[in-house]
N, C-alpha and C. Protein backbone atom coordinates (compact mmCIF):
# COMPACT_ATOMS: atom_id res chain seq x y z
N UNK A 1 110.37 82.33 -169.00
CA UNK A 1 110.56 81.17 -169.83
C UNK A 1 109.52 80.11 -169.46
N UNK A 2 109.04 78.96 -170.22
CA UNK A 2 108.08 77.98 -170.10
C UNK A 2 108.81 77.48 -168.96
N UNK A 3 107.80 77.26 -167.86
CA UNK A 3 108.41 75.95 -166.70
C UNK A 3 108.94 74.66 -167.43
N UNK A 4 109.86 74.24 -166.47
CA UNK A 4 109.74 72.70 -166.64
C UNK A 4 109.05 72.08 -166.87
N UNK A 5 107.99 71.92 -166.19
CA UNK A 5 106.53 70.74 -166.12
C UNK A 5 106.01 70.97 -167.32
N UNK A 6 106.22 72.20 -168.23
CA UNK A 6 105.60 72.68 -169.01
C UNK A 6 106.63 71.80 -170.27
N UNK A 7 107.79 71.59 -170.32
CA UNK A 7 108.30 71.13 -171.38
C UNK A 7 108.37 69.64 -171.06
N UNK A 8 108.18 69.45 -169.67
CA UNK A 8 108.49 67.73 -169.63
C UNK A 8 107.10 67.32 -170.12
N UNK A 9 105.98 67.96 -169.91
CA UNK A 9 104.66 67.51 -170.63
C UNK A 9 104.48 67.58 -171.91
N UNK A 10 105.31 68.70 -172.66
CA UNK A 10 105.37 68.74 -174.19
C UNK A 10 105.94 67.31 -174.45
N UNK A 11 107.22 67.10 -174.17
CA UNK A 11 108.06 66.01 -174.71
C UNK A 11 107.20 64.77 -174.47
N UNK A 12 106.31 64.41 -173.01
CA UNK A 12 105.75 63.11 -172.88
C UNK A 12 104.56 63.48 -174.09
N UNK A 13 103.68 64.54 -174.26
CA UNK A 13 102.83 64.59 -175.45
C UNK A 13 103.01 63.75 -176.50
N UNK A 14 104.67 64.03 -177.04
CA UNK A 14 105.25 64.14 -178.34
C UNK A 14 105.34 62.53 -178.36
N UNK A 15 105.71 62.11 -177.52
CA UNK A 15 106.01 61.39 -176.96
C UNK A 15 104.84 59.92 -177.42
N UNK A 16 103.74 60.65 -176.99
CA UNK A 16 102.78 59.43 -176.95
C UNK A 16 101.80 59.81 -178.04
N UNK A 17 102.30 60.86 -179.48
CA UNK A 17 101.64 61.11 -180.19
C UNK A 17 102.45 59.97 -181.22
N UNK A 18 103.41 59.84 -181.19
CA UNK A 18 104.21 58.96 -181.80
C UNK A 18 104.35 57.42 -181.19
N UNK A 19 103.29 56.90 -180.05
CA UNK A 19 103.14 55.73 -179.67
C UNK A 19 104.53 55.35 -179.07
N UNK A 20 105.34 56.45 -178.26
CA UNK A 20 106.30 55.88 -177.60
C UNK A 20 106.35 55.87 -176.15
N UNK A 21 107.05 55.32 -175.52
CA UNK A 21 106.99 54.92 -174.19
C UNK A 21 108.53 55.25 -173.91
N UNK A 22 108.65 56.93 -173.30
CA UNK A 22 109.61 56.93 -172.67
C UNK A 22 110.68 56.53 -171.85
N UNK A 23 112.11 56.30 -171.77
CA UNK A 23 112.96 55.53 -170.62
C UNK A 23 112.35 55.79 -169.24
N UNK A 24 112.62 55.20 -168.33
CA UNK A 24 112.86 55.39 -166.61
C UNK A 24 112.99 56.77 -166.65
N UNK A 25 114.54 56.96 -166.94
CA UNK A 25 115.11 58.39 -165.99
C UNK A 25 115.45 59.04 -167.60
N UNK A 26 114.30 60.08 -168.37
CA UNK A 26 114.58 60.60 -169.15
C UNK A 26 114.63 62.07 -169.11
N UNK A 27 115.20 62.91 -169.68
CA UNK A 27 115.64 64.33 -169.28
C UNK A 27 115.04 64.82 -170.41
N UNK A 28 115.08 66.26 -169.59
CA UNK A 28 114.94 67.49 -170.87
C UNK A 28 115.96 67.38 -171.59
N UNK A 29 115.81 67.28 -172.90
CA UNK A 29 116.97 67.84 -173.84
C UNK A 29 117.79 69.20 -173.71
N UNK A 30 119.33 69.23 -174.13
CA UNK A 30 119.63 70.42 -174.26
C UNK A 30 118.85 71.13 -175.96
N UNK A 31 118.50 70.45 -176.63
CA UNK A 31 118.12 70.94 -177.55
C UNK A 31 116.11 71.71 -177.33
N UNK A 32 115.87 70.75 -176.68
CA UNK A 32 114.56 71.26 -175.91
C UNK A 32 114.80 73.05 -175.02
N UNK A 33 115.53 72.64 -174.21
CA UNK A 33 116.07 74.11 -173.35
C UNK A 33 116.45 75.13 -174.51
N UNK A 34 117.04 74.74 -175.20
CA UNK A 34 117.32 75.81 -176.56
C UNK A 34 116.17 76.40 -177.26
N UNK A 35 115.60 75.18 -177.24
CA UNK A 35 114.28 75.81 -177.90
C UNK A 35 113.63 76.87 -177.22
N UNK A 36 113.39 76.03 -176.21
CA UNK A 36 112.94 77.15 -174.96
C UNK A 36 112.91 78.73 -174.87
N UNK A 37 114.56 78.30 -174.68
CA UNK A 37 115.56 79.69 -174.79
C UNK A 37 115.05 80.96 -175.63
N UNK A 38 114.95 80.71 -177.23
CA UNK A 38 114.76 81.15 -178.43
C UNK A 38 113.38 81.35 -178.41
N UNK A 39 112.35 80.55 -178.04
CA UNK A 39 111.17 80.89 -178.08
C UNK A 39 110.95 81.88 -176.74
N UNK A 40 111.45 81.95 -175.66
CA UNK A 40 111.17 83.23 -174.60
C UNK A 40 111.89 84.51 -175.42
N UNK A 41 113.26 84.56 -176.02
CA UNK A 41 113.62 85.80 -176.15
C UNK A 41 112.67 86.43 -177.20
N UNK A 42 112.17 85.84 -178.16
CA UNK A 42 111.24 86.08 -179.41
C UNK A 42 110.04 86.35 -178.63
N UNK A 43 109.54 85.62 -177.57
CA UNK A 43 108.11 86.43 -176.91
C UNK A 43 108.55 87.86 -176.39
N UNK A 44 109.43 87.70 -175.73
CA UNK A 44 110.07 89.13 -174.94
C UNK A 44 110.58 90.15 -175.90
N UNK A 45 110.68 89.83 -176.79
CA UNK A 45 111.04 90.95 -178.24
C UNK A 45 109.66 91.34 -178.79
N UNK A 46 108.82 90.52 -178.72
CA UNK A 46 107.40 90.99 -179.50
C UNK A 46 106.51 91.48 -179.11
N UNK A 47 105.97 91.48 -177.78
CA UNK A 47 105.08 91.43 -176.71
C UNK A 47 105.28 92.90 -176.69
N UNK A 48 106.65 93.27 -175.99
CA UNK A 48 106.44 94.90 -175.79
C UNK A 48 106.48 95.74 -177.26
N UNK A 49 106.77 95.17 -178.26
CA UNK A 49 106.40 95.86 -179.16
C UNK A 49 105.47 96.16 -179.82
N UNK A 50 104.73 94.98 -179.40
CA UNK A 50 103.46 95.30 -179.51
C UNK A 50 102.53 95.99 -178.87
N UNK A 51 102.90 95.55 -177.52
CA UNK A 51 101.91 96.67 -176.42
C UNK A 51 101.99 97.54 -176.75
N UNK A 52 103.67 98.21 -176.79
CA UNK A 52 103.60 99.64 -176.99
C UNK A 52 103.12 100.58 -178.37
N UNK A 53 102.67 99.68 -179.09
CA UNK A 53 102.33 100.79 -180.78
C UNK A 53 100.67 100.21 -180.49
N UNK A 54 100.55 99.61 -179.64
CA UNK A 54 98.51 99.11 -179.26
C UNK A 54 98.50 99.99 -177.79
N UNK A 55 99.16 100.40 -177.37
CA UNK A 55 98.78 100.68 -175.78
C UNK A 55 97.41 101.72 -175.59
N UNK A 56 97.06 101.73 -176.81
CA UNK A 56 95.54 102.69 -177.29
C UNK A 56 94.85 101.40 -177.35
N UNK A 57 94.74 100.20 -176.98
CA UNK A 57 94.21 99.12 -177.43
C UNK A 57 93.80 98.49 -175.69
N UNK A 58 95.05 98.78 -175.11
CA UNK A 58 94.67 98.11 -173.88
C UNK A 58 94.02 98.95 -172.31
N UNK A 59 93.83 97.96 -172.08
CA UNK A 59 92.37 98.64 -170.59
C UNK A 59 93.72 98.19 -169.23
N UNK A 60 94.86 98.23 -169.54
CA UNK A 60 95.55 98.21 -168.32
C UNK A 60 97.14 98.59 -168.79
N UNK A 61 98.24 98.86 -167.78
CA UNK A 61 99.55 99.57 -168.10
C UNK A 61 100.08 98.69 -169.37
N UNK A 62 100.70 99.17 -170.11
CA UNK A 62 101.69 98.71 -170.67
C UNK A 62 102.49 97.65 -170.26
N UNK A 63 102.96 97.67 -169.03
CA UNK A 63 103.94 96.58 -168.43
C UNK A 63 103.47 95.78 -167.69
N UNK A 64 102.09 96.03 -167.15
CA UNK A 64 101.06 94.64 -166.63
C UNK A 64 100.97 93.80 -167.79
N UNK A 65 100.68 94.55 -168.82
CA UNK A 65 100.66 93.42 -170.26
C UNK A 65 101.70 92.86 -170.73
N UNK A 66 102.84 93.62 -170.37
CA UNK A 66 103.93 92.87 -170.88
C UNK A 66 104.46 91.82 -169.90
N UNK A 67 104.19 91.73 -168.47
CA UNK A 67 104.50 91.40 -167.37
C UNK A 67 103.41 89.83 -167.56
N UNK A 68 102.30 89.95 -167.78
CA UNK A 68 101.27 88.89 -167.79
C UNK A 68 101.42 88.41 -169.36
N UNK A 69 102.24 88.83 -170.42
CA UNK A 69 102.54 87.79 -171.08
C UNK A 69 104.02 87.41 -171.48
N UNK A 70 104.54 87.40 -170.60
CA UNK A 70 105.88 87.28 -170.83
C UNK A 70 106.19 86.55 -169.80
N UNK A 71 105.49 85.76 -168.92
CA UNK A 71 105.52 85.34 -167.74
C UNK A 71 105.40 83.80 -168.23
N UNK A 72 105.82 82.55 -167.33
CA UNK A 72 105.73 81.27 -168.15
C UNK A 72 104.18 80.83 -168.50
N UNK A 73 103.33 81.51 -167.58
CA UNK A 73 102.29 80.75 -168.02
C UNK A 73 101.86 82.22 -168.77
N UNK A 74 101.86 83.15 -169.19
CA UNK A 74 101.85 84.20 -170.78
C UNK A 74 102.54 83.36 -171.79
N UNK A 75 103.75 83.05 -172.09
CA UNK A 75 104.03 82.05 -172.68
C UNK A 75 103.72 80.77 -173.06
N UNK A 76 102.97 80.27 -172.04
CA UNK A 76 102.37 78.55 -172.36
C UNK A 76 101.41 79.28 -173.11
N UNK A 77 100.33 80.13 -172.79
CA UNK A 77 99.46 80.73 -173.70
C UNK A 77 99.60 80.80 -174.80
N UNK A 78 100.58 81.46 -175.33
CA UNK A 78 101.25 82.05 -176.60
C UNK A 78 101.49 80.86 -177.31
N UNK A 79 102.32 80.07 -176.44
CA UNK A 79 102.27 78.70 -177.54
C UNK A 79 101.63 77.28 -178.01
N UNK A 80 100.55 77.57 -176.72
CA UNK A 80 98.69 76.66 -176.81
C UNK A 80 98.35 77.26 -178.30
N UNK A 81 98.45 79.00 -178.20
CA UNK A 81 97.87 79.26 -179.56
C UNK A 81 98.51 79.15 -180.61
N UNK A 82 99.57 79.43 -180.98
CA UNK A 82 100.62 78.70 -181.99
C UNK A 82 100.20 77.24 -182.57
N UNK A 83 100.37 76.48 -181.11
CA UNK A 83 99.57 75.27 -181.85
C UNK A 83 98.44 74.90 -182.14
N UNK A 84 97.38 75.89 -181.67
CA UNK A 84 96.15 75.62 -182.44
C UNK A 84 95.54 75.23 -181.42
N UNK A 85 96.02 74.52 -179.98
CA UNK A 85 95.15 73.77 -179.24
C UNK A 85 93.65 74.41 -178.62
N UNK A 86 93.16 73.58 -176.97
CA UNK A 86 92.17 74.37 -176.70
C UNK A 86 92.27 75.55 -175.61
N UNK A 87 93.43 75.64 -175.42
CA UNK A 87 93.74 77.07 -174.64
C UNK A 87 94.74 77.78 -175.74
N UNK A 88 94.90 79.52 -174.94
CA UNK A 88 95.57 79.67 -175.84
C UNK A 88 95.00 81.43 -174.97
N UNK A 89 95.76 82.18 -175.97
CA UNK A 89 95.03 83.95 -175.51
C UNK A 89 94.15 83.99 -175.59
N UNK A 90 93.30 83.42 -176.78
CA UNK A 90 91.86 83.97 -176.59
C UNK A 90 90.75 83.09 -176.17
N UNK A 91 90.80 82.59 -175.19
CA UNK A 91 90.32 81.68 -174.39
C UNK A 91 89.50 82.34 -173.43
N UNK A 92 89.67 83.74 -173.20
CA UNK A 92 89.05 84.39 -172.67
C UNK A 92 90.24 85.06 -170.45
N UNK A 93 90.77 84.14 -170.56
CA UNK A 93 91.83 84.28 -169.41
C UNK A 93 91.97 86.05 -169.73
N UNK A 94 92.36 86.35 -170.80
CA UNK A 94 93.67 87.47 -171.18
C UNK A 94 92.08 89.30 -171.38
N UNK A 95 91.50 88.64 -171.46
CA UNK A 95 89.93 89.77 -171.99
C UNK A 95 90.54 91.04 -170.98
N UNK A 96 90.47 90.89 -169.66
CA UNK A 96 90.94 92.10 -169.43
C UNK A 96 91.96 92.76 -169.49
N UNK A 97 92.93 92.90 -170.38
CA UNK A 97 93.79 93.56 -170.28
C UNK A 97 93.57 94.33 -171.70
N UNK A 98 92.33 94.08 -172.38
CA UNK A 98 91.90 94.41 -173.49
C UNK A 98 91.02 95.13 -173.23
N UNK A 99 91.00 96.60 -174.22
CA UNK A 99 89.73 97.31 -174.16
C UNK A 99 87.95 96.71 -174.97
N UNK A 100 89.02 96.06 -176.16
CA UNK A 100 87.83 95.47 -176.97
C UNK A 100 88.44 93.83 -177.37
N UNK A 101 88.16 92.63 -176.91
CA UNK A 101 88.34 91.64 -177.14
C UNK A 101 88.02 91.70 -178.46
N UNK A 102 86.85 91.77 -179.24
CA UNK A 102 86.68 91.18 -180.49
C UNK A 102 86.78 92.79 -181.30
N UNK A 103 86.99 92.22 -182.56
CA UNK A 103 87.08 93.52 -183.65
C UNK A 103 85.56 93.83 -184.04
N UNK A 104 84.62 93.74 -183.78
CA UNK A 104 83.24 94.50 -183.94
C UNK A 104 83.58 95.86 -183.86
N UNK A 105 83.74 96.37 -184.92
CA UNK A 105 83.37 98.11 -184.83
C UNK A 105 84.95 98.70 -184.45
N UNK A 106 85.68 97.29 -184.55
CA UNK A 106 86.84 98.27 -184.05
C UNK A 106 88.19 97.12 -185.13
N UNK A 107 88.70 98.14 -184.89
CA UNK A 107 90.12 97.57 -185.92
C UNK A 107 90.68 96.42 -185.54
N UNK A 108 90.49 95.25 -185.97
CA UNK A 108 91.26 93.48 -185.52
C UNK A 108 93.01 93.79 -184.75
N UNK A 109 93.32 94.75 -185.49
CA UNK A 109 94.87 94.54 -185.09
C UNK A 109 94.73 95.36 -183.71
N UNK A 110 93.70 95.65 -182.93
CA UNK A 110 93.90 96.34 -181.92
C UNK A 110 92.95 95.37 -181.17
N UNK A 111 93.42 94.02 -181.17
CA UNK A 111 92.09 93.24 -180.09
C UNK A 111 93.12 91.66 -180.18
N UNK A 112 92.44 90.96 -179.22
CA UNK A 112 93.64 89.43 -179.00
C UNK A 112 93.45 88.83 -180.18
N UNK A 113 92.57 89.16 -181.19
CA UNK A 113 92.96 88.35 -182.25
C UNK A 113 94.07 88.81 -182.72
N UNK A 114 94.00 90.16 -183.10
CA UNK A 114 94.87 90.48 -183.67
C UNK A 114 96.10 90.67 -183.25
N UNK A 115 96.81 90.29 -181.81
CA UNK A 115 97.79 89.73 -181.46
C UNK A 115 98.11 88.59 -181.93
N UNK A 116 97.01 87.60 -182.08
CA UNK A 116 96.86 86.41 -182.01
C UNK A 116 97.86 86.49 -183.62
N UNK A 117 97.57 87.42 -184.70
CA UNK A 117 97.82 87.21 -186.36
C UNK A 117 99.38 87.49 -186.10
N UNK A 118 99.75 88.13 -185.07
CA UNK A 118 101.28 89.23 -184.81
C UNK A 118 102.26 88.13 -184.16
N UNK A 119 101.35 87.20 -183.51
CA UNK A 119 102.62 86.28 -182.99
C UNK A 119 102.85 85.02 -183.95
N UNK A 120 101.63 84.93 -184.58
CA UNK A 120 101.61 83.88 -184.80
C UNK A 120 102.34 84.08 -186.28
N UNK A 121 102.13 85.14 -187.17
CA UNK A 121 103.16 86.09 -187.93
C UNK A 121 105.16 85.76 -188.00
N UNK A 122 105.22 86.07 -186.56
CA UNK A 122 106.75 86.18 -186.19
C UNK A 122 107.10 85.05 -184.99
N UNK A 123 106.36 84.30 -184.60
CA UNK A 123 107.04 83.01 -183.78
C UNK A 123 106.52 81.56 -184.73
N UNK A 124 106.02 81.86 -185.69
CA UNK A 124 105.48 80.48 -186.23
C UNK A 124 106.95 79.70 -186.30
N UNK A 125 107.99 80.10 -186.99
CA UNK A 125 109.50 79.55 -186.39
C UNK A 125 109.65 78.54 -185.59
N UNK A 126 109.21 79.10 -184.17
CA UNK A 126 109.46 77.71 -183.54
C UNK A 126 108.19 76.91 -183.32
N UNK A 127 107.40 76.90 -183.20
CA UNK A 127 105.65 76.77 -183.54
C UNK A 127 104.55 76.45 -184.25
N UNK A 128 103.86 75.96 -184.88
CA UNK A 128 102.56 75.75 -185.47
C UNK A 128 101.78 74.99 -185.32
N UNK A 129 100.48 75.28 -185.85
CA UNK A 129 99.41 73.95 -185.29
C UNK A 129 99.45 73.15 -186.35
N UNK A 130 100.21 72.75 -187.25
CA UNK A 130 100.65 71.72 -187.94
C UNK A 130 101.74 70.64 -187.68
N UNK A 131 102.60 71.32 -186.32
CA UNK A 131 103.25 70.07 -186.24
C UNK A 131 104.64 70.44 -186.47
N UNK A 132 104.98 71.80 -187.28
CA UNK A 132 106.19 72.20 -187.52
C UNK A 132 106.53 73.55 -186.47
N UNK A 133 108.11 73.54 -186.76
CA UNK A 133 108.98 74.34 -186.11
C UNK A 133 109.88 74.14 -185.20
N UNK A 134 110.50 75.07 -185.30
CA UNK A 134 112.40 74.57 -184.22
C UNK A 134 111.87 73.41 -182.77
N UNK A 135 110.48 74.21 -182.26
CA UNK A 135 110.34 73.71 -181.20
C UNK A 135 109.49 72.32 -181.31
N UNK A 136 109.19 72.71 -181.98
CA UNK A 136 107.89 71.13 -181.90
C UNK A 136 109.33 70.02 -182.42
N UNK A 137 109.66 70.43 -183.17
CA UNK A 137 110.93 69.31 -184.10
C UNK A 137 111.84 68.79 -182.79
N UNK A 138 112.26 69.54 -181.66
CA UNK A 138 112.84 69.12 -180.36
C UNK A 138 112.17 68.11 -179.46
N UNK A 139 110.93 68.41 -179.27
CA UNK A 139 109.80 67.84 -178.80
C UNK A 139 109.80 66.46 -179.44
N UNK A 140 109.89 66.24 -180.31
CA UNK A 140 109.87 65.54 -181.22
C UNK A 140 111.33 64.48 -181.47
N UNK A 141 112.16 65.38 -181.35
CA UNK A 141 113.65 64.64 -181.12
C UNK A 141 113.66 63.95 -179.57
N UNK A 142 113.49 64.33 -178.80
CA UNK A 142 113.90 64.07 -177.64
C UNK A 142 113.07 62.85 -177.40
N UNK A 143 111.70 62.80 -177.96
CA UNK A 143 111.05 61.62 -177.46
C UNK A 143 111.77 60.69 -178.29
N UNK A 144 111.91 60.68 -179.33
CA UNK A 144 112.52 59.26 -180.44
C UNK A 144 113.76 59.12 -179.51
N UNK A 145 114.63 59.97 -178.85
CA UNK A 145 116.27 60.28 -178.85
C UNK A 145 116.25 59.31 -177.43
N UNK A 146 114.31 59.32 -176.46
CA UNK A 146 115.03 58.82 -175.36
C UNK A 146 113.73 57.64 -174.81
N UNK A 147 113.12 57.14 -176.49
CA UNK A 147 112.47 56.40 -176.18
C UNK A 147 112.44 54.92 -175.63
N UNK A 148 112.59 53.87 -174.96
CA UNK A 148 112.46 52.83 -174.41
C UNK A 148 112.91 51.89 -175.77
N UNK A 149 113.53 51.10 -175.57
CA UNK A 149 114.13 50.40 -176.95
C UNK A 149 113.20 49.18 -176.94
């Protein structure tokens, strides 16, 4: 699941994208942790399903890949790229666990982009680089819910 530090920095983001100035002693939301929640079981549902119908795709086990993205910081990854930011899978971190990073000469759906189309496919839900989804909308609640009056 995403660390802590990892959601208390989302929420201060959200936070100061909306020009607010958080309380003293402000918490994770339970609606934040939910999010959380829902966005790890949906990585952990997709990841190995994917490895395993690409595992002709990758240059290391099956479960190193599923192990290195299903892990919190595989996850912060997953959802840097969701939102569009400047990290993300294909940032170059993730290259080895790939036989062919880019689709030159070789089929997209068997390279991190084409993970990149598969998650971003089936987690846009809680996610996008627009600003929407279950999770960003929490992010988003929690700062208004526990901003400084």
């Amino acid at each position: 699941m995403l660390s802590r530090k990892t959601l208390e920095t989302l929420t201060e983001s959200a936070a100061a994208s909306n020009e607010l100035t958080l309380a003293d002693e402000w918490e994770i939301t339970e609606e934040v942790e939910r999010a959380a929640e829902a966005f790890h079981t949906d990585v952990c549902h997709v990841i190995p399903m994917w490895a395993r119908s690409h595992q002709h795709a990758l240059d290391c086990e099956v479960d190193t890949f599923i192990d290195d993205l299903t892990c919190p910081h595989g996850q912060f990854l997953i959802l840097m790229t969701l939102r569009g930011e400047g990290v993300g899978i294909w940032d170059g971190e993730l290259n080895h666990l790939f036989k062919h990073t880019r689709p030159y000469g070789y089929s997209r759906n068997q390279t991190i982009e084409g993970l990149g189309d598969v998650l971003k496919a089936v987690l846009s839900y809680h996610v996008d680089d627009c600003g929407s989804g279950a999770m960003n909308d929490a992010f988003q609640n929690a700062a208004w819910d526990q901003a400084r009056e």
